[in-house]
Every structure is written in structure tokens, then in C-alpha cells.
C-alpha atoms as a PDB file:
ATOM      1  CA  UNK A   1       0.000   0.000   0.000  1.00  0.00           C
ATOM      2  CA  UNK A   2       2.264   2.503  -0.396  1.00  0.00           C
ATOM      3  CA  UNK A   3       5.602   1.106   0.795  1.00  0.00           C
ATOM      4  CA  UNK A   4       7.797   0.415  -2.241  1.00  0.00           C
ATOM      5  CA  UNK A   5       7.063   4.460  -3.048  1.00  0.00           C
ATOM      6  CA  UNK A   6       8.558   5.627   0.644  1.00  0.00           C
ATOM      7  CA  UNK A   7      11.202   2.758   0.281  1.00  0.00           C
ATOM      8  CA  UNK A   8      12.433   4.237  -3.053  1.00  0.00           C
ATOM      9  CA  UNK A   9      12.696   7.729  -1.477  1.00  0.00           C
ATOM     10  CA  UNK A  10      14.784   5.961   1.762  1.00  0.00           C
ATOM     11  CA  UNK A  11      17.228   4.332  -0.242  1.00  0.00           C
ATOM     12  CA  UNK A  12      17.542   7.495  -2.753  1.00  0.00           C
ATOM     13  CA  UNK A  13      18.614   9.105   0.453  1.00  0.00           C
ATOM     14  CA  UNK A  14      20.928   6.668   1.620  1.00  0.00           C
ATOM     15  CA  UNK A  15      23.092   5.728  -1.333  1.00  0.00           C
ATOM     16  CA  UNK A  16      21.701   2.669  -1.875  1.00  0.00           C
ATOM     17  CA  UNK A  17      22.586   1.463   1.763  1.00  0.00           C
ATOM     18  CA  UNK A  18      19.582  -0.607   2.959  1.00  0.00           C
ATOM     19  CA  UNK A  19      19.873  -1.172   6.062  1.00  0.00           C
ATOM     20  CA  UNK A  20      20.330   2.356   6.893  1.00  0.00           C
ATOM     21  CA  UNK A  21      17.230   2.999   4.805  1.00  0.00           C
ATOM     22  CA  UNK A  22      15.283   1.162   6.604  1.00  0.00           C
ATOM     23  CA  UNK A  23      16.049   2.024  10.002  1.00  0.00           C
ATOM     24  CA  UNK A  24      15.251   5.677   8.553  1.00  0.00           C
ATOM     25  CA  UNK A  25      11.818   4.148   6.837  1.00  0.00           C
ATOM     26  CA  UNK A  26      10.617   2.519  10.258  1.00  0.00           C
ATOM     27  CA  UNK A  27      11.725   5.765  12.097  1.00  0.00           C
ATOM     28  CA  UNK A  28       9.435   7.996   9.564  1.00  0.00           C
ATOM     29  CA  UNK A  29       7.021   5.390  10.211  1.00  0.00           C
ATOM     30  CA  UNK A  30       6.604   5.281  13.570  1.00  0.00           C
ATOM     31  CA  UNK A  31       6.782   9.010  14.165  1.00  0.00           C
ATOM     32  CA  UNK A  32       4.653  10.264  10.990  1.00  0.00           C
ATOM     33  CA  UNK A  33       2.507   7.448   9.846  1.00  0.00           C
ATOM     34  CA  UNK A  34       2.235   5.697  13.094  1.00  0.00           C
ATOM     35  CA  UNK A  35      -0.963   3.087  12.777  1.00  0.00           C
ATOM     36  CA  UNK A  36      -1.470   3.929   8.781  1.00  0.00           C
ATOM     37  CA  UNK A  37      -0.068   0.142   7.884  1.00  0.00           C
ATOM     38  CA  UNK A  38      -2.024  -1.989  10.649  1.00  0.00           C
ATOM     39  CA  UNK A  39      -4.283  -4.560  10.141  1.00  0.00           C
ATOM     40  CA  UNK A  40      -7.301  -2.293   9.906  1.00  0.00           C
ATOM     41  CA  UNK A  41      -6.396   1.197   9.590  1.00  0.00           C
ATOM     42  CA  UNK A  42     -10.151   2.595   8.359  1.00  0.00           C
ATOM     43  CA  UNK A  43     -10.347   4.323  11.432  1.00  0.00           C
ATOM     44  CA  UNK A  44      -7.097   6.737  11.600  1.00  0.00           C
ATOM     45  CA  UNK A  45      -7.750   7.092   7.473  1.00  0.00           C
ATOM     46  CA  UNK A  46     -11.279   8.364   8.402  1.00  0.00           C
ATOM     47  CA  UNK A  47     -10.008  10.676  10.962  1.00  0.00           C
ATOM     48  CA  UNK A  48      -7.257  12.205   8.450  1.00  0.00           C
ATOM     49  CA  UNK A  49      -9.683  12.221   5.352  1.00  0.00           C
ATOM     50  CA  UNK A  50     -11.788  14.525   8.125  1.00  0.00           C
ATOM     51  CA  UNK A  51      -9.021  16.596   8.940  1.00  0.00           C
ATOM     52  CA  UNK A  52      -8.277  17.286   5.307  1.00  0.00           C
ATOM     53  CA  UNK A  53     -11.203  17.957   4.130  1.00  0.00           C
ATOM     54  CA  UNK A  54     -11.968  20.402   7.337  1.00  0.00           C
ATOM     55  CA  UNK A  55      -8.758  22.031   6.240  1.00  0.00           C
ATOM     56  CA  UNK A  56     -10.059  22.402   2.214  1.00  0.00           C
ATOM     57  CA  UNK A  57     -12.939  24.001   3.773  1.00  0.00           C
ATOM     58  CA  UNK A  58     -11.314  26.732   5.855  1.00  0.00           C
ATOM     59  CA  UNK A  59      -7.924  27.421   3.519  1.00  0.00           C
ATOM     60  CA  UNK A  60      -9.725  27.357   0.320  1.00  0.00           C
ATOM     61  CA  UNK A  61     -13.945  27.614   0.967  1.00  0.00           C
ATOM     62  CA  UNK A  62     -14.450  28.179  -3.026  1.00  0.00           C
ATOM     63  CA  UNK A  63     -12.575  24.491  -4.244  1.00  0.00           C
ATOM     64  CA  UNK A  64     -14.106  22.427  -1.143  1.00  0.00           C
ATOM     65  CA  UNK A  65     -17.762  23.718  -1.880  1.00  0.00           C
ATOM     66  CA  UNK A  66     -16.798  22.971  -5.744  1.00  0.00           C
ATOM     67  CA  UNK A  67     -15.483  19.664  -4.947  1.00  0.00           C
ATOM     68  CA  UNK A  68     -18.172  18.694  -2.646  1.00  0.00           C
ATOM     69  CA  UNK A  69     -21.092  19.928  -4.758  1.00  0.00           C
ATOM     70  CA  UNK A  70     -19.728  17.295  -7.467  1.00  0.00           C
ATOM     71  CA  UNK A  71     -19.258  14.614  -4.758  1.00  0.00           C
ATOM     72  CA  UNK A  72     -15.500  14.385  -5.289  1.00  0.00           C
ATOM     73  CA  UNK A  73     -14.866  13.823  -1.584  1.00  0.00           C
ATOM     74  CA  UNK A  74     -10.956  13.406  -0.035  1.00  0.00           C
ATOM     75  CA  UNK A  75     -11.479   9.244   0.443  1.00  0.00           C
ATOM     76  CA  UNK A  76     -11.411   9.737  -3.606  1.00  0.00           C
ATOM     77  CA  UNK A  77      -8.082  11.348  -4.612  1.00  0.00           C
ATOM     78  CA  UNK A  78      -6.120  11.449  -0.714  1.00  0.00           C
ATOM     79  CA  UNK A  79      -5.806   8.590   0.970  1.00  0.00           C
ATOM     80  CA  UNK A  80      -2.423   7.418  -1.749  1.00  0.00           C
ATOM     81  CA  UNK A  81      -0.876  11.011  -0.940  1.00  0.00           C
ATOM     82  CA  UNK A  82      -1.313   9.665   2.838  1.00  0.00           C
ATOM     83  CA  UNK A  83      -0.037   6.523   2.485  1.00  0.00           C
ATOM     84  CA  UNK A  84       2.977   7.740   0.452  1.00  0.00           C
ATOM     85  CA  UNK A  85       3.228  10.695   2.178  1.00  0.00           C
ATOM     86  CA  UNK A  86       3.642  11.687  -1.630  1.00  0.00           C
ATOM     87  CA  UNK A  87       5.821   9.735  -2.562  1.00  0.00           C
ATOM     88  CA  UNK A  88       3.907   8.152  -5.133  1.00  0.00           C
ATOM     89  CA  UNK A  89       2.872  11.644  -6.816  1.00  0.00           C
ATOM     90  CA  UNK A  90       5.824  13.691  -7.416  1.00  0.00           C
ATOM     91  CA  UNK A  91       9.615  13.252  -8.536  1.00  0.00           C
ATOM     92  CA  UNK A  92      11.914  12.387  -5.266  1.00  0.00           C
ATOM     93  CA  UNK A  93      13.685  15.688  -5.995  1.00  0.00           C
ATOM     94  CA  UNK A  94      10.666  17.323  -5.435  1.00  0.00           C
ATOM     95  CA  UNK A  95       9.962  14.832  -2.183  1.00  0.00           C
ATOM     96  CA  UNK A  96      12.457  16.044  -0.344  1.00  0.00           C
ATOM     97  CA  UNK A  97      11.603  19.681  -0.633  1.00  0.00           C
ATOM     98  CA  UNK A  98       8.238  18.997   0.404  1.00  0.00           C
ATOM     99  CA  UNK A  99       8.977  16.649   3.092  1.00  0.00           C
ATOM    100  CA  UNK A 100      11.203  19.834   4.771  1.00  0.00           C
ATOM    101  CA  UNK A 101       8.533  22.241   4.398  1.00  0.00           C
ATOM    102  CA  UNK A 102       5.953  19.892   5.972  1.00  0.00           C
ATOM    103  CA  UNK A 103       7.580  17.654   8.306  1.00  0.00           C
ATOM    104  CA  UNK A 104      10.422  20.331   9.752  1.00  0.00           C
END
């Protein structure tokens, strides 16, 4: 579900060293995506899709009113940008950039 995209981003950083990489990937893990890769994770995805979509609402009133008049709701486009934290959507270059702004 996701992992082979933050993997690829671990390893980029690392030089190719893999066991650094994934002490570094279980680290992220635990500290930004803790209980996103359990069993059952519906209920912390439902609690983020809420979050996000509160956060459409109040930064930008005019695209979440758009986007929920045509029923294109978060659980549709969001929950591979949360699992990838990304990773998935844009060039690692570009990753790493938005991983500082974000996460620092």
C-alpha cells in the first residue's frame, strides 16, 4: 500500500545502503505514519480524510464547496498522498523539498 514508493525515497537518500534505509523508513514510520499500515487502519484514514477535508474548507472555501457539490470527496483522490506521504505523486527531488517544508 504505499511502501515500495517511501522505500524508493529511503534508499535514494541513503546511497543505496539498505539497512540504513530502513532504520530511517521505520523511524518515519513510527513518528509520521504511526498506525497507517495496521491490520485495519479505516479508522485513523477516516479521521485524516476529516481533517483534510476540514482544512479544504477553511484554507480554500471556493474548491471544497466545488469539490463537494460534485461529490468528489478526499477518500477519492487522498488517501495514496497519505499513504505515500507523496511519494507516489511527485519526482523524489521534489519529495524532499516537500517533506522539509511539511515535516520540519
Amino acid at each position: 500500500q504505499g511502501l515500495d514508493s517511501l522505500c524508493a525515497a529511503f534508499l535514494a537518500l541513503n546511497f543505496n545502503n539498505e539497512g540504513l534505509a530502513y532504520s530511517c523508513l521505520c523511524a518515519f514510520i513510527e513518528k509520521y505514519l504511526h498506525n497507517f499500515f495496521c491490520k485495519d487502519n479505516s479508522e485513523v484514514m477516516q479521521e485524516y480524510l476529516a481533517v483534510f477535508s476540514h482544512m479544504i474548507a477553511y484554507h480554500d472555501p471556493e474548491l471544497f464547496n466545488h469539490l463537494d457539490t460534485n461529490g468528489f470527496t478526499p477518500d477519492l483522490y487522498a488517501i495514496p498522498w497519505f499513504l505515500t506521504m507523496f511519494t507516489h505523486v511527485f519526482p523524489l527531488n521534489k519529495i524532499y523539498h516537500l517533506w522539509d517544508t511539511l515535516l520540519l
